[in-house]
Protein backbone atom coordinates (compact mmCIF):
# COMPACT_ATOMS: atom_id res chain seq x y z
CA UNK A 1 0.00 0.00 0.00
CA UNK A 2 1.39 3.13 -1.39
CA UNK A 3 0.16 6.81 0.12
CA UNK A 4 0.37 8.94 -3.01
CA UNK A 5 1.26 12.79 -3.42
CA UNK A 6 -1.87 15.10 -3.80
CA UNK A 7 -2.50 16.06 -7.64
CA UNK A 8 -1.80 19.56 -8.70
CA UNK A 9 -4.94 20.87 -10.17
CA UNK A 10 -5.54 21.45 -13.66
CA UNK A 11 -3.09 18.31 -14.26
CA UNK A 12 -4.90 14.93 -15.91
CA UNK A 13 -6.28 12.44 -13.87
CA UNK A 14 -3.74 9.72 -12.61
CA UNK A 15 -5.28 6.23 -12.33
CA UNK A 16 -5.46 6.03 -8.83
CA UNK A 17 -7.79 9.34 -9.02
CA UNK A 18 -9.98 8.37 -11.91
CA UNK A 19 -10.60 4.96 -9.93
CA UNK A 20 -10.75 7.28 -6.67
CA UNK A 21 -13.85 9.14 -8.83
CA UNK A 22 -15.20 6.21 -10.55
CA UNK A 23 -15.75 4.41 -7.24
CA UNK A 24 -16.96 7.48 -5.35
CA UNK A 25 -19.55 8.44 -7.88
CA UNK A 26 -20.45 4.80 -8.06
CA UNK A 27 -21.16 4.35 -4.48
CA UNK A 28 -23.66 7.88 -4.08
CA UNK A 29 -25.55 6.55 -7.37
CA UNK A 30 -25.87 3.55 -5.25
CA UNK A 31 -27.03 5.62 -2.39
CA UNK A 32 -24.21 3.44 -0.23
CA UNK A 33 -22.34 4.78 2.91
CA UNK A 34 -18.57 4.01 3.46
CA UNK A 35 -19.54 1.69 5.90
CA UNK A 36 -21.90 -0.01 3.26
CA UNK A 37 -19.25 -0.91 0.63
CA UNK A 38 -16.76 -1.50 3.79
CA UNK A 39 -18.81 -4.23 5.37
CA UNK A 40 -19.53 -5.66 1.85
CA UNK A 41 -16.02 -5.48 0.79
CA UNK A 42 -14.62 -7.01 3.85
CA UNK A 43 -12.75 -3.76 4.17
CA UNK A 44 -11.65 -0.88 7.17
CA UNK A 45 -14.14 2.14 6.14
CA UNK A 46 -10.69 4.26 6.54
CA UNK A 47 -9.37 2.26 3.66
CA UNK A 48 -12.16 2.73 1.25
CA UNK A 49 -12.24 6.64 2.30
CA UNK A 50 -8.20 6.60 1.53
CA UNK A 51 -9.24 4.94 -2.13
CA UNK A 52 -11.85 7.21 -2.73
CA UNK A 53 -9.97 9.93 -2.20
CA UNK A 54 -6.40 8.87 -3.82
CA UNK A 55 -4.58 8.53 -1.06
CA UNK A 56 -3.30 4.58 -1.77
CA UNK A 57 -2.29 2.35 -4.48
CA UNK A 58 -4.56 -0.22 -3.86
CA UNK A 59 -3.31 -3.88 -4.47
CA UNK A 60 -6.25 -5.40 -7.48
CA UNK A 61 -7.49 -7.77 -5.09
CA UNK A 62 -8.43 -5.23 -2.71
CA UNK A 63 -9.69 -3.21 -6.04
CA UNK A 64 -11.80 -6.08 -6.91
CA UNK A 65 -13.45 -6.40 -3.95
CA UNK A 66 -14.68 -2.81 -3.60
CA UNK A 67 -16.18 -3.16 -7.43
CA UNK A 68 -18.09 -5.77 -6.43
CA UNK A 69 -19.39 -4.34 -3.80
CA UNK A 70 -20.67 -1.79 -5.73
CA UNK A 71 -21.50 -3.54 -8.77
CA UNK A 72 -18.92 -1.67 -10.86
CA UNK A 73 -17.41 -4.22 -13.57
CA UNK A 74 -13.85 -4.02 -13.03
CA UNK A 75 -12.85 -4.07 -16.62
CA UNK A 76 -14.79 -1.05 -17.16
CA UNK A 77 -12.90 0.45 -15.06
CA UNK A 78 -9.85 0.51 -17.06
CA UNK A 79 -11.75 0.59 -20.66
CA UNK A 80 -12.92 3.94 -19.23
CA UNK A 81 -9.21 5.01 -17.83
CA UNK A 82 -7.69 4.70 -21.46
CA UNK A 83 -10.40 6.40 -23.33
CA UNK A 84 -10.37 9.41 -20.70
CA UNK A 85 -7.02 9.76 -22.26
CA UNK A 86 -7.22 9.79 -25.88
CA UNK A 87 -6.41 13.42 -26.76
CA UNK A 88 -7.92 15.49 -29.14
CA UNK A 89 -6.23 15.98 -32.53
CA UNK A 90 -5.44 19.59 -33.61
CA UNK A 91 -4.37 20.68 -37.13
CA UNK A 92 -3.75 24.85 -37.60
CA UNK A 93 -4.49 26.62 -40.48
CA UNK A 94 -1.82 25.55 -43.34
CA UNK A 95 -0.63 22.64 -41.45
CA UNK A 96 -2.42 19.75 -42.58
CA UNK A 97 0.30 16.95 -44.07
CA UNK A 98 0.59 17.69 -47.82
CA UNK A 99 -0.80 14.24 -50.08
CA UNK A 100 0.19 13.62 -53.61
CA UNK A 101 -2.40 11.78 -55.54
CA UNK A 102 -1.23 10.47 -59.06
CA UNK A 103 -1.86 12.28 -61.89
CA UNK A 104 -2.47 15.63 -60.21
CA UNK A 105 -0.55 18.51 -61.15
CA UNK A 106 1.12 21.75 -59.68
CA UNK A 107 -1.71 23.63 -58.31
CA UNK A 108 -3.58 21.34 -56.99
CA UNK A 109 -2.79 20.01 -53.50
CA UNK A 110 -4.37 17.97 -50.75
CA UNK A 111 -3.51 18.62 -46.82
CA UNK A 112 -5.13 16.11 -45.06
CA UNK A 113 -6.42 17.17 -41.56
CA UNK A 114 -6.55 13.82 -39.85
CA UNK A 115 -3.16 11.50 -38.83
CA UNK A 116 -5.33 8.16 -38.26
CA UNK A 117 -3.63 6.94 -34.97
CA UNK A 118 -3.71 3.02 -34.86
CA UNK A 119 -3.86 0.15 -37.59
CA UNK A 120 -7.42 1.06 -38.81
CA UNK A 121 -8.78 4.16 -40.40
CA UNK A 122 -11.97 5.24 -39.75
CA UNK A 123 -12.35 8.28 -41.97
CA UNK A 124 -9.62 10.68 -43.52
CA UNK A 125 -10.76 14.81 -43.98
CA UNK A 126 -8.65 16.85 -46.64
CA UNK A 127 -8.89 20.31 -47.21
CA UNK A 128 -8.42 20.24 -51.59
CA UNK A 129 -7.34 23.31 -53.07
CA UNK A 130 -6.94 23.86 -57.08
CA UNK A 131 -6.06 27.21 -58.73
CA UNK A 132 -5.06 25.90 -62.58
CA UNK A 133 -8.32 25.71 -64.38
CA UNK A 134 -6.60 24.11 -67.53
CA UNK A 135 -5.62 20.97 -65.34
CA UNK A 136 -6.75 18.15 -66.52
CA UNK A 137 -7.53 14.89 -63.45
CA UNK A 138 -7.68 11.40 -63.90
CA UNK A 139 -10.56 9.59 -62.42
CA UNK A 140 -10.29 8.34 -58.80
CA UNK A 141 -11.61 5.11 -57.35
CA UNK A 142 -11.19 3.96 -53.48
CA UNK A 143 -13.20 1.93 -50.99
CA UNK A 144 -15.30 4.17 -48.87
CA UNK A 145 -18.16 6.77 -49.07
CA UNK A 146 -16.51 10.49 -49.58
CA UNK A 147 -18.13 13.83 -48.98
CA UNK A 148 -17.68 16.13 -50.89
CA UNK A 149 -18.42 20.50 -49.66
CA UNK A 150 -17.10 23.09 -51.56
CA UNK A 151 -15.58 26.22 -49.51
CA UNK A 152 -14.93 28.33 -52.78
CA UNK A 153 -15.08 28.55 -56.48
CA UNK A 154 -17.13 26.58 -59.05
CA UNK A 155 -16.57 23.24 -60.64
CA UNK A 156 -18.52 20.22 -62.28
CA UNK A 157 -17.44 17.27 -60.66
CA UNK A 158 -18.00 13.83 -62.19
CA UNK A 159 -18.95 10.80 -60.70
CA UNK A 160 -19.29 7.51 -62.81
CA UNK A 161 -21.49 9.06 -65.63
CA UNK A 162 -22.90 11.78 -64.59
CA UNK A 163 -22.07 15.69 -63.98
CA UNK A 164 -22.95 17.79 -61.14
CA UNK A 165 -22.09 21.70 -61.38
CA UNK A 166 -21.32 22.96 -57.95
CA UNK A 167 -20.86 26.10 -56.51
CA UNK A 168 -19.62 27.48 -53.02
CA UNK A 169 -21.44 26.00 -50.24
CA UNK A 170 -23.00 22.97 -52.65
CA UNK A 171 -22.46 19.81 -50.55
CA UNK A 172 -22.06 16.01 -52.58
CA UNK A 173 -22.15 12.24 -51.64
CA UNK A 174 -21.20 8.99 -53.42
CA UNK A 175 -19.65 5.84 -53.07
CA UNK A 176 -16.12 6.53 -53.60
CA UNK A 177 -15.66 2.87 -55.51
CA UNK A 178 -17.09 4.58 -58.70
CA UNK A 179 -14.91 6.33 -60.32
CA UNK A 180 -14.83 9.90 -59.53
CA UNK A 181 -13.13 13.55 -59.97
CA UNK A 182 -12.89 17.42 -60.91
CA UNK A 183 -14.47 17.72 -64.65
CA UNK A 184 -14.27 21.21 -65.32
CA UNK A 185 -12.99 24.22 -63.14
CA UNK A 186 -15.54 26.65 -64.01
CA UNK A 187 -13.86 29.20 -61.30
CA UNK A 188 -10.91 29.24 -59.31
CA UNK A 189 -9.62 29.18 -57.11
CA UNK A 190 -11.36 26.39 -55.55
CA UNK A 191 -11.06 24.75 -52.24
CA UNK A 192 -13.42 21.94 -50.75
CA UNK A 193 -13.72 20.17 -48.20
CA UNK A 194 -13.46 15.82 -48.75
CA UNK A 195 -13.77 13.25 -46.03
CA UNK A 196 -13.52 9.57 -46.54
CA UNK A 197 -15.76 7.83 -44.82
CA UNK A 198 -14.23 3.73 -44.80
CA UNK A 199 -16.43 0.93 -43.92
CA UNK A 200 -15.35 -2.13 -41.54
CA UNK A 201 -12.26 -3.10 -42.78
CA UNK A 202 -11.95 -0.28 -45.88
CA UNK A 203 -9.48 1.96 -43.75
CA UNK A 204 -7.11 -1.00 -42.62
């Protein structure tokens, strides 16, 4: 048994203290005392007040025992702990990672605004910018449904056989397997908006 320092506020939860508020907020919705969970436990009321309020390590038996008591599944517990910590992922203005995609030319760049973090993607958001309106684009084709919203400019945009004219603020969806891409730029410069969208297994 371990006493541990106090935390420094503003500073992210250790595990001791998001189990120290996980088991305390468990308990009231349970309407338990201290000396509830204690006697059910088979623990000293002092040493469930010392967990609930950080002040131990606490061996997992001992752990075990006080989620039972409170009908808190212990593997919860931790499930919860790790995705408490999964920051947020922030991309400033002109620093998205620059993507080349064959058989684009200069002028035309994608940043995309999403590092996937782990072995599967789930979706992938680029921010597509084109200023040549003589450039020509092959068609694309890629697992996944893409969205498609235009920031600025005009273009027709092709998708399998058909052509849809867009202008600023014009929104489109399609499965990205068809073959797909910038027809015409009618004006430019044009930036939009695409995010990949990969089913079960598309992004892996």
């Amino acid at each position: 048994m371990t006493r541990l320092p106090p935390a420094k506020r503003g500073s992210p939860l250790s595990l001791e203290q998001h189990i120290a508020r996980a088991i305390k907020q468990r308990r009231l919705s349970q309407r338990f005392k201290i000396s509830d969970v204690a006697r059910i436990a088979g623990l000293s009321p002092g040493m469930v007040s010392k967990v609930e309020n950080a002040q131990v390590s606490t061996s997992l038996d001992t752990l075990s025992r006080l989620c039972d008591a409170i009908g808190l599944p212990i593997s919860r517990l931790f499930s919860d702990y790790d995705m408490g910590r999964r920051g947020a992922q922030l991309v400033k203005a002109g620093e998205g990672m620059e993507v080349v995609r064959s058989g684009t030319e200069v002028g035309h760049s994608y940043q995309l605004l999403r590092y996937a973090q782990g072995p599967v993607k789930v979706y992938e958001p680029f921010l597509v910018t084109m200023d040549d309106a003589s450039e020509e684009f092959p068609n694309f084709s890629h697992p996944g449904q893409e969205f498609l919203y235009l920031l600025e400019g005009e273009l027709v945009y092709r998708h399998g056989e058909r052509l849809y004219p867009m202008s600023a603020g014009d929104s489109l969806s399609f499965d990205g397997m068809v073959p797909h891409g910038p027809e015409t730029l009618t004006r430019v410069p044009i930036r939009l908006l695409s995010v990949i969208h990969y089913e079960e297994g598309d992004g892996e």
